[in-house]
N, C-alpha and C. Protein backbone atom coordinates (compact mmCIF):
# COMPACT_ATOMS: atom_id res chain seq x y z
N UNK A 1 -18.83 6.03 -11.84
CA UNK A 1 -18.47 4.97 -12.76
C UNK A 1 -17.67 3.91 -12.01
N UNK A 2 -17.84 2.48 -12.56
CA UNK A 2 -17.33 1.39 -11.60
C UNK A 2 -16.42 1.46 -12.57
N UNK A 3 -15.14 1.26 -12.10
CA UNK A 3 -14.20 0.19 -12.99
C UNK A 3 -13.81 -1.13 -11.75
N UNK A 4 -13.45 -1.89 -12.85
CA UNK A 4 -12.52 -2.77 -12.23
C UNK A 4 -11.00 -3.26 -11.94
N UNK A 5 -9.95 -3.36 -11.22
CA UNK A 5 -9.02 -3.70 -11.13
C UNK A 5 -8.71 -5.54 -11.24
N UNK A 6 -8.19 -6.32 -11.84
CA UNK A 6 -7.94 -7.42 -11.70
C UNK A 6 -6.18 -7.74 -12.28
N UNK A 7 -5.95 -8.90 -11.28
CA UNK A 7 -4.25 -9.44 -11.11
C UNK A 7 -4.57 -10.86 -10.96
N UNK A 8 -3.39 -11.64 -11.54
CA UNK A 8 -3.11 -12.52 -11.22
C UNK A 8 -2.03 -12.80 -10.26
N UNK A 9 -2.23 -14.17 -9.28
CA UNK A 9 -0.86 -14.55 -8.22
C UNK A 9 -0.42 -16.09 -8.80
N UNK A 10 0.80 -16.19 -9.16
CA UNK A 10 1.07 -17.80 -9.63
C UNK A 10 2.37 -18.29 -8.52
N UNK A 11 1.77 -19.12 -7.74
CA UNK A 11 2.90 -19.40 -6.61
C UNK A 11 4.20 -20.32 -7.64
N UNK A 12 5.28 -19.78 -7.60
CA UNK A 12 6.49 -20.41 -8.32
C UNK A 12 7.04 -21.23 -7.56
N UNK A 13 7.09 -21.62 -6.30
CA UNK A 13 7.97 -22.50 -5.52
C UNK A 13 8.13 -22.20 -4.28
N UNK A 14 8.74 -22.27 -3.03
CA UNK A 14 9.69 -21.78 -2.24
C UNK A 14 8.42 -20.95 -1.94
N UNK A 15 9.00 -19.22 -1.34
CA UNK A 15 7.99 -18.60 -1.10
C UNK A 15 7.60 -17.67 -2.66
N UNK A 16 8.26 -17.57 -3.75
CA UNK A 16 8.03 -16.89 -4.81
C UNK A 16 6.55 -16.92 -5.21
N UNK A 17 6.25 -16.05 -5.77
CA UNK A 17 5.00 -15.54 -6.28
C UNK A 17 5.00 -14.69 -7.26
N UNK A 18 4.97 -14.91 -8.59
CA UNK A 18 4.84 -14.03 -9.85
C UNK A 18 3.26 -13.41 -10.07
N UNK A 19 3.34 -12.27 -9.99
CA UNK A 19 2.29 -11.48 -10.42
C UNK A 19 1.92 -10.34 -12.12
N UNK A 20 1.24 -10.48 -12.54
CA UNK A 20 0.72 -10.43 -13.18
C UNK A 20 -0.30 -9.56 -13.61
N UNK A 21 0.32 -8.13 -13.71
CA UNK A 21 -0.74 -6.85 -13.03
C UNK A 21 -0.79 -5.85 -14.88
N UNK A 22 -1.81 -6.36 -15.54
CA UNK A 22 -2.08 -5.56 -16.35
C UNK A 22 -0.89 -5.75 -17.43
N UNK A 23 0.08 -5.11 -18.25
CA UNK A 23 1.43 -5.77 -18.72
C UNK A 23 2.54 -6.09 -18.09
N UNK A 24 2.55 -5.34 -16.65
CA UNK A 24 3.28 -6.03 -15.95
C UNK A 24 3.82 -7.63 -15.30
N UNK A 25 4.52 -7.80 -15.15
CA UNK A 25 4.90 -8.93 -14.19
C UNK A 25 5.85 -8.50 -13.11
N UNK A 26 5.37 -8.58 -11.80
CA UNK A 26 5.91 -8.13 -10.47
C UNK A 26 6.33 -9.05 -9.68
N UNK A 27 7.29 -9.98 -9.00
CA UNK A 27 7.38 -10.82 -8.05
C UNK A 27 7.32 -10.37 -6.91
N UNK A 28 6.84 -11.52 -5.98
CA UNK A 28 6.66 -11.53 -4.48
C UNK A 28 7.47 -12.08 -3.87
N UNK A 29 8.38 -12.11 -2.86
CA UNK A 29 9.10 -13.35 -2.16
C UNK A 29 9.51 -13.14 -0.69
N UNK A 30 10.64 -13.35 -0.25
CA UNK A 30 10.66 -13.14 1.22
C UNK A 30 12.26 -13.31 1.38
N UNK A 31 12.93 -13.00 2.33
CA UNK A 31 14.10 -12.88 2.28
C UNK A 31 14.71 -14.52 3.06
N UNK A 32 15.92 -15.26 2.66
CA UNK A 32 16.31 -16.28 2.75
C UNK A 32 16.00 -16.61 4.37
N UNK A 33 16.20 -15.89 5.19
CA UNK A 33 15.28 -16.06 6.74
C UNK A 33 14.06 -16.63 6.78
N UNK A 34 13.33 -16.21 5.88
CA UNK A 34 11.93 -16.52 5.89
C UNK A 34 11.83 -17.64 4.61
N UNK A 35 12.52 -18.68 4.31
CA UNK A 35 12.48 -19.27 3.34
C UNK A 35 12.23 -18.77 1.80
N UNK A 36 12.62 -17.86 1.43
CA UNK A 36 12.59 -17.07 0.07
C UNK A 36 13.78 -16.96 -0.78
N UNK A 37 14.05 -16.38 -1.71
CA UNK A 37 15.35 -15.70 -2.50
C UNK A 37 15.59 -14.35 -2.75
N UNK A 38 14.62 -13.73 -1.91
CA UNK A 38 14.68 -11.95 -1.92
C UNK A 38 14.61 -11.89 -3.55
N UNK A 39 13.79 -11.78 -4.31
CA UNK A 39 13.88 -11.78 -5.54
C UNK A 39 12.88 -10.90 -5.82
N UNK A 40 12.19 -10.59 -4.98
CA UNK A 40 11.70 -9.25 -4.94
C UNK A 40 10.41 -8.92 -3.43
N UNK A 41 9.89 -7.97 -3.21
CA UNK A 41 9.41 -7.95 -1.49
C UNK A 41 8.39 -8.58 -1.33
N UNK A 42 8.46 -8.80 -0.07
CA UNK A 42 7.18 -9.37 0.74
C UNK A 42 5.62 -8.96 -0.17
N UNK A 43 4.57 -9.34 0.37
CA UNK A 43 3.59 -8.49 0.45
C UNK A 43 3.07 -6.87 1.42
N UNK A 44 3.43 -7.70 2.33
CA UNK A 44 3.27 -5.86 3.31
C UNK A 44 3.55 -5.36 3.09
N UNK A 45 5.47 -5.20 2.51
CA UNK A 45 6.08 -4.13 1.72
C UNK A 45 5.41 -3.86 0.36
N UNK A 46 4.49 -4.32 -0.39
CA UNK A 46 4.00 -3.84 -1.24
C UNK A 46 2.49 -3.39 -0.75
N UNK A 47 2.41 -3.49 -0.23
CA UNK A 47 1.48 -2.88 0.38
C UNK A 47 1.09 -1.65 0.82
N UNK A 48 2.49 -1.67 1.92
CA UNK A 48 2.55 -0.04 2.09
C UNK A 48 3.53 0.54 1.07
N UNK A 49 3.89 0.16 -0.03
CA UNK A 49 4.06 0.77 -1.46
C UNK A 49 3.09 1.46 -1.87
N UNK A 50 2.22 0.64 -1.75
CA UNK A 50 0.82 0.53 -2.93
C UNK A 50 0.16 2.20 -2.11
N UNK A 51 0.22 1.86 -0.83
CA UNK A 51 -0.61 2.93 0.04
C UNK A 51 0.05 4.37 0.06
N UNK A 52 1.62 4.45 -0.09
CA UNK A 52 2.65 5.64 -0.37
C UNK A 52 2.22 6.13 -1.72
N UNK A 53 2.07 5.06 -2.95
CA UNK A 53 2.25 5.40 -4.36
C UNK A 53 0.95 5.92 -4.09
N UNK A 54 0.08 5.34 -4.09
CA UNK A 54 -1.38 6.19 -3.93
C UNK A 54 -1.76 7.48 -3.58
N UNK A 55 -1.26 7.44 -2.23
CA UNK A 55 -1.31 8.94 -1.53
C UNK A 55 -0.44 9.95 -2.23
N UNK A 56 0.69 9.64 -3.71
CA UNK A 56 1.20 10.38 -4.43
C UNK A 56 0.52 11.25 -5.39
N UNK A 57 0.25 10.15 -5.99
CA UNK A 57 -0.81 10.15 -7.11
C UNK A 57 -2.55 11.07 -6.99
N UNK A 58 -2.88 10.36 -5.62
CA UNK A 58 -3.86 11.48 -5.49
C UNK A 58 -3.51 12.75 -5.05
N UNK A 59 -2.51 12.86 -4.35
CA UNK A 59 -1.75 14.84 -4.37
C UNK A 59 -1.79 15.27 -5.74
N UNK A 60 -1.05 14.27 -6.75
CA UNK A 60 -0.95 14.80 -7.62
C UNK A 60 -2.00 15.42 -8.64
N UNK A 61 -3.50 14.84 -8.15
CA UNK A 61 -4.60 15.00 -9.10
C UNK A 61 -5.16 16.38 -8.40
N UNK A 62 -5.34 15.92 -7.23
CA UNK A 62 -5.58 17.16 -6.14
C UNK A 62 -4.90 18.74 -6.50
N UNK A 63 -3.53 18.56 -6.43
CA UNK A 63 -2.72 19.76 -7.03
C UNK A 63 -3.34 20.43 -8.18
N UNK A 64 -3.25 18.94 -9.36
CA UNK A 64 -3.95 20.01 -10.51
C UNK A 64 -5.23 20.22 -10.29
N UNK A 65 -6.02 19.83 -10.06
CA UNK A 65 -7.34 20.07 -9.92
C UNK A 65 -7.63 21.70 -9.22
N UNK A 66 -6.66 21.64 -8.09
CA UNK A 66 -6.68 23.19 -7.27
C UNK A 66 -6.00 23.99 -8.02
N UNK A 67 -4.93 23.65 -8.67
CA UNK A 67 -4.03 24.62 -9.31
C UNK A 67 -2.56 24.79 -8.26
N UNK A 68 -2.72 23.83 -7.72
CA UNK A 68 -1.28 23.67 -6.55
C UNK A 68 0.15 23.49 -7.45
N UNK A 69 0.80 23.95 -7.33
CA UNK A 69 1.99 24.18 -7.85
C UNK A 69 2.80 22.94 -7.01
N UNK A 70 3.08 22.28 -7.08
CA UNK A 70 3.44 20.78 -6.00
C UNK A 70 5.00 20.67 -6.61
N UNK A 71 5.75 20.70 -5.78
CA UNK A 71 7.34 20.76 -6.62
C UNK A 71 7.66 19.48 -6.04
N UNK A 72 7.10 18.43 -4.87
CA UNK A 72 6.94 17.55 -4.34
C UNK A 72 6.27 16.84 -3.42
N UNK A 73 6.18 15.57 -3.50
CA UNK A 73 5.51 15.09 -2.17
C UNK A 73 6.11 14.16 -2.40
N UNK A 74 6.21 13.41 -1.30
CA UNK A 74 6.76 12.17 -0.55
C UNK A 74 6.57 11.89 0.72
N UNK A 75 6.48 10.08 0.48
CA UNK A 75 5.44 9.51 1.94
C UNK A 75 6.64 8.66 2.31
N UNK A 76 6.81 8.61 3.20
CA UNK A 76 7.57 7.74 4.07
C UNK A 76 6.28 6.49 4.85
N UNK A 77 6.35 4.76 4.68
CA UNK A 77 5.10 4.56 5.58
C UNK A 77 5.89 3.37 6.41
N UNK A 78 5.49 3.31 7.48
CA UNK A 78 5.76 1.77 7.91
C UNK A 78 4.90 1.16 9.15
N UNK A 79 5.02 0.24 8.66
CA UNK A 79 3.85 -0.71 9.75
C UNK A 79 4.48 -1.87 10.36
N UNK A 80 3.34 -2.36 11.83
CA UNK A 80 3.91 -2.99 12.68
C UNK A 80 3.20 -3.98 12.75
N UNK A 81 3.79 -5.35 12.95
CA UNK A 81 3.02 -6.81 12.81
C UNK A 81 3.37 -7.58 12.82
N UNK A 82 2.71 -8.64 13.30
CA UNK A 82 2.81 -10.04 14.47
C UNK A 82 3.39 -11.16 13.67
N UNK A 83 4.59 -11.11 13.89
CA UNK A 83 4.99 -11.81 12.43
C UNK A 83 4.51 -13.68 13.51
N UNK A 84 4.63 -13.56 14.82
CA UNK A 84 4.03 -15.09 15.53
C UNK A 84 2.79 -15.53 14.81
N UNK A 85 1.92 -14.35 14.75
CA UNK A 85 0.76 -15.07 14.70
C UNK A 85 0.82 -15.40 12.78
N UNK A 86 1.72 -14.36 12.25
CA UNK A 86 1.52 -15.25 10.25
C UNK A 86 1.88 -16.65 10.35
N UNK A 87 2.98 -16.64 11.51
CA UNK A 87 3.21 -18.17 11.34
C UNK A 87 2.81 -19.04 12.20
N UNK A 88 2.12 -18.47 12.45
CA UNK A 88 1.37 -19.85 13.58
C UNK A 88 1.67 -20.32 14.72
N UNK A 89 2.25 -19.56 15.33
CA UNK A 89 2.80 -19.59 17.00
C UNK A 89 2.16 -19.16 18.06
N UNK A 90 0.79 -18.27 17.52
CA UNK A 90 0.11 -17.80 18.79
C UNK A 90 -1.19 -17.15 17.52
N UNK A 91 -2.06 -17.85 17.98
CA UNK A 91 -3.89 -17.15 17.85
C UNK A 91 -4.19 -16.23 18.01
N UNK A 92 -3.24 -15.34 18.76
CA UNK A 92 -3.86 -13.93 19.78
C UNK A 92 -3.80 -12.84 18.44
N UNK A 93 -4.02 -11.96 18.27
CA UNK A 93 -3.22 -10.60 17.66
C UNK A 93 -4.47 -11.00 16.53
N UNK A 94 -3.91 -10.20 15.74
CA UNK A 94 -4.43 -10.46 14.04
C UNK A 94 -2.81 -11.08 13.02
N UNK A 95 -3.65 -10.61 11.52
CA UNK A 95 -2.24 -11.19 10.98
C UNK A 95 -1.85 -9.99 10.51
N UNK A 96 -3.14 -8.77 10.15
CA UNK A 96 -2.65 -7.72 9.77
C UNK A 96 -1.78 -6.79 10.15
N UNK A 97 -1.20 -5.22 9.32
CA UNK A 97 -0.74 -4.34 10.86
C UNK A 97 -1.53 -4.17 11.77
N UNK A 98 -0.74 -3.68 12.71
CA UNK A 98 -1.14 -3.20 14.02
C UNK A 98 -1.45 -2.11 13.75
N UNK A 99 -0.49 -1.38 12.91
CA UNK A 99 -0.47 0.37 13.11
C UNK A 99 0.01 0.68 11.84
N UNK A 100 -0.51 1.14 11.02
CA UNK A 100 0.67 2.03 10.06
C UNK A 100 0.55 3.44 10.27
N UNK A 101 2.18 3.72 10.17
CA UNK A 101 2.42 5.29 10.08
C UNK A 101 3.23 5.82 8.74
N UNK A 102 2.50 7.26 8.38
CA UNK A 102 2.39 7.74 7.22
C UNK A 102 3.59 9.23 7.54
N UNK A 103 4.75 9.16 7.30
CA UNK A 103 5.65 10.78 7.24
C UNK A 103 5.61 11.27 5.97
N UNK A 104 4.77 12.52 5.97
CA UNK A 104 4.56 12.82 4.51
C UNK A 104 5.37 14.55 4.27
N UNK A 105 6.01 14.73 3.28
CA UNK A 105 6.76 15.41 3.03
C UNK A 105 5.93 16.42 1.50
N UNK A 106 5.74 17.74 1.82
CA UNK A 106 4.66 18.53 0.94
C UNK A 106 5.63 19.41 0.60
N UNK A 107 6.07 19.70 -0.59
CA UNK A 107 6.72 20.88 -1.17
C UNK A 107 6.10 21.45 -1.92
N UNK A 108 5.82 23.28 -1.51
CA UNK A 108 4.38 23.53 -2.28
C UNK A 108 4.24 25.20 -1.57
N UNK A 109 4.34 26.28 -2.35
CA UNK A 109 4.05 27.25 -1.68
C UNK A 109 2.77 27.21 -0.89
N UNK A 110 2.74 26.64 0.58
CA UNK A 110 1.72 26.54 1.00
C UNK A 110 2.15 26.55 2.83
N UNK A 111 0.98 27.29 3.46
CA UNK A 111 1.21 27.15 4.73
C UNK A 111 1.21 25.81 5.59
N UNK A 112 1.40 25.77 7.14
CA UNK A 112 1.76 24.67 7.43
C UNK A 112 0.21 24.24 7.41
N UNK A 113 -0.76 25.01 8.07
CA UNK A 113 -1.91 24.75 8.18
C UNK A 113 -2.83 24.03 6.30
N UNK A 114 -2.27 25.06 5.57
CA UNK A 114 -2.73 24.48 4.27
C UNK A 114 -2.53 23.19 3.69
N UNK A 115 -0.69 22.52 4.05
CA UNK A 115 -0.15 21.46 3.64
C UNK A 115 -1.37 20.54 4.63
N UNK A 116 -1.89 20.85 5.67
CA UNK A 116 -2.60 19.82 6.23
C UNK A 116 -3.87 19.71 5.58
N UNK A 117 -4.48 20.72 5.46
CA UNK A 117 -5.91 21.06 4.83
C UNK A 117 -5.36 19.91 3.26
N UNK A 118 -4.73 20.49 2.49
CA UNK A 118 -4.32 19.42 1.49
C UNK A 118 -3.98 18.07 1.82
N UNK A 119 -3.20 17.83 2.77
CA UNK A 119 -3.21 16.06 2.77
C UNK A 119 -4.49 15.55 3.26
N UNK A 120 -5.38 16.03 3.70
CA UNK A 120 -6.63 15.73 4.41
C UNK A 120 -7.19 15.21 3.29
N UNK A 121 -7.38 16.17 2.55
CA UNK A 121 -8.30 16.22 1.05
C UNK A 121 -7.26 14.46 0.40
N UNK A 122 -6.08 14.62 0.32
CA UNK A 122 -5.27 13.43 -0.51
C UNK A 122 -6.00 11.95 0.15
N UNK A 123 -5.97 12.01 1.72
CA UNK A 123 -5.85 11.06 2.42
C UNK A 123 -7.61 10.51 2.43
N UNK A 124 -8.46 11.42 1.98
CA UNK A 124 -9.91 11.25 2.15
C UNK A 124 -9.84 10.71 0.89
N UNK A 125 -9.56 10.82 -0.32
CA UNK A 125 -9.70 10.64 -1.70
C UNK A 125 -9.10 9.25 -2.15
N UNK A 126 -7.70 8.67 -1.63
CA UNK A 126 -7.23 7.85 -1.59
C UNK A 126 -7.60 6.01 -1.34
N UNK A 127 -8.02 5.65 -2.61
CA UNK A 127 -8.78 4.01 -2.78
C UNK A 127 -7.73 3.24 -1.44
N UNK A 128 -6.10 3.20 -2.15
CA UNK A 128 -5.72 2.44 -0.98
C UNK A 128 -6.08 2.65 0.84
N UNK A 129 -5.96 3.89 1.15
CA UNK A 129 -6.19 4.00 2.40
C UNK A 129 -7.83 3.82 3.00
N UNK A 130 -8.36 3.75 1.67
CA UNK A 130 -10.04 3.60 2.33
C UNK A 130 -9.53 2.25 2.49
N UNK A 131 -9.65 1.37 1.58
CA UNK A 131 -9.62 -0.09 1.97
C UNK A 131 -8.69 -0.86 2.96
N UNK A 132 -7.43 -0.02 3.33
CA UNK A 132 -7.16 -0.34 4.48
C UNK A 132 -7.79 -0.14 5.81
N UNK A 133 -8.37 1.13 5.80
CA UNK A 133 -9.06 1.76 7.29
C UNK A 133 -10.53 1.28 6.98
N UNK A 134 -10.95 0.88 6.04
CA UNK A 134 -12.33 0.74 5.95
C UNK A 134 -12.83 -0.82 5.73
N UNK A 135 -13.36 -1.43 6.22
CA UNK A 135 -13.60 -3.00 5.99
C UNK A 135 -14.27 -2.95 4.35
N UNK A 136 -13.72 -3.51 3.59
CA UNK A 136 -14.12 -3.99 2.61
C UNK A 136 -14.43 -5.32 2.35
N UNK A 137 -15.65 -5.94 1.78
CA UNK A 137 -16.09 -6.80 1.59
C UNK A 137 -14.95 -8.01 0.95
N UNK A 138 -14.15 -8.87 1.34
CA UNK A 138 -13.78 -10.06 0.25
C UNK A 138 -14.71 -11.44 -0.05
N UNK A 139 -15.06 -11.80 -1.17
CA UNK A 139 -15.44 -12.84 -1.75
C UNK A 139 -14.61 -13.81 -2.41
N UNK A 140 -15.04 -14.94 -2.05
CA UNK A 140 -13.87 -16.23 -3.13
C UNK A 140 -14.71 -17.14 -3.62
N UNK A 141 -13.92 -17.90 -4.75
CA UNK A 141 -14.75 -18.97 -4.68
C UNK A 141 -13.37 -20.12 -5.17
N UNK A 142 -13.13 -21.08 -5.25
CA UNK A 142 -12.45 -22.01 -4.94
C UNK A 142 -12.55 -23.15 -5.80
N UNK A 143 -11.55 -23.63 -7.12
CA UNK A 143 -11.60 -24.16 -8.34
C UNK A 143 -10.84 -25.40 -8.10
């Protein structure tokens, strides 16, 4: 079954960005260094939010689905990137990360070998991490 996900981005000024996610409203901004009001994070940092909360959520379906008794999980993530080339100081690099790394924390009567066999299964199942590691198609069109 397809579903769809859709958000709105409304640039407010400065670097602000109000979003618009289903009943939510989430802001974007950047910290007064980077011309912002810290009024709430970057994008990358929601990003690798989005990619932590995910990899939660699918443990969590995973668990019940096996019957895993999960008393916790928690992802630690962080990524590395060219902050020259977002702003336009050098062509070379990309704009994306370089690298993200994932410290994931499994509480769970389970061996060490099993906690891996299980995050395997989380990390294969997981929408955010496909579309990071996996090229996904973007389309626009321009109003």
């Amino acid at each position: 079954m397809i579903r769809t996900e859709k958000i709105s981005s409304d640039w407010k000024g400065g670097m602000r960005v109000d979003g618009q996610v289903g009943d939510h409203t989430v802001i974007i901004d950047q910290p007064p260094m980077m011309g912002g009001t810290d009024a709430g994070p970057n994008p990358l940092a929601y990003l690798l939010f989005s990619l932590g909360g995910c990899l939660a959520m699918v443990a969590a379906i995973i668990a019940k689905q096996e019957q895993i008794k999960l008393r916790g999980f928690s992802v630690e993530v962080e990524g590395d990137y060219d902050a020259d080339f977002i702003m336009g100081k050098t062509q070379e690099g990309r704009a994306g990360f370089i690298e993200i790394r994932e410290k994931v924390t499994i509480e769970a009567d389970l061996t060490d070998e099993e906690k891996a066999a299980f995050f395997e299964k989380v990390h294969s199942r997981c929408p955010v991490t496909d579309n990071i590691s996996r090229q996904t198609q973007v389309v626009y069109e321009i109003n």
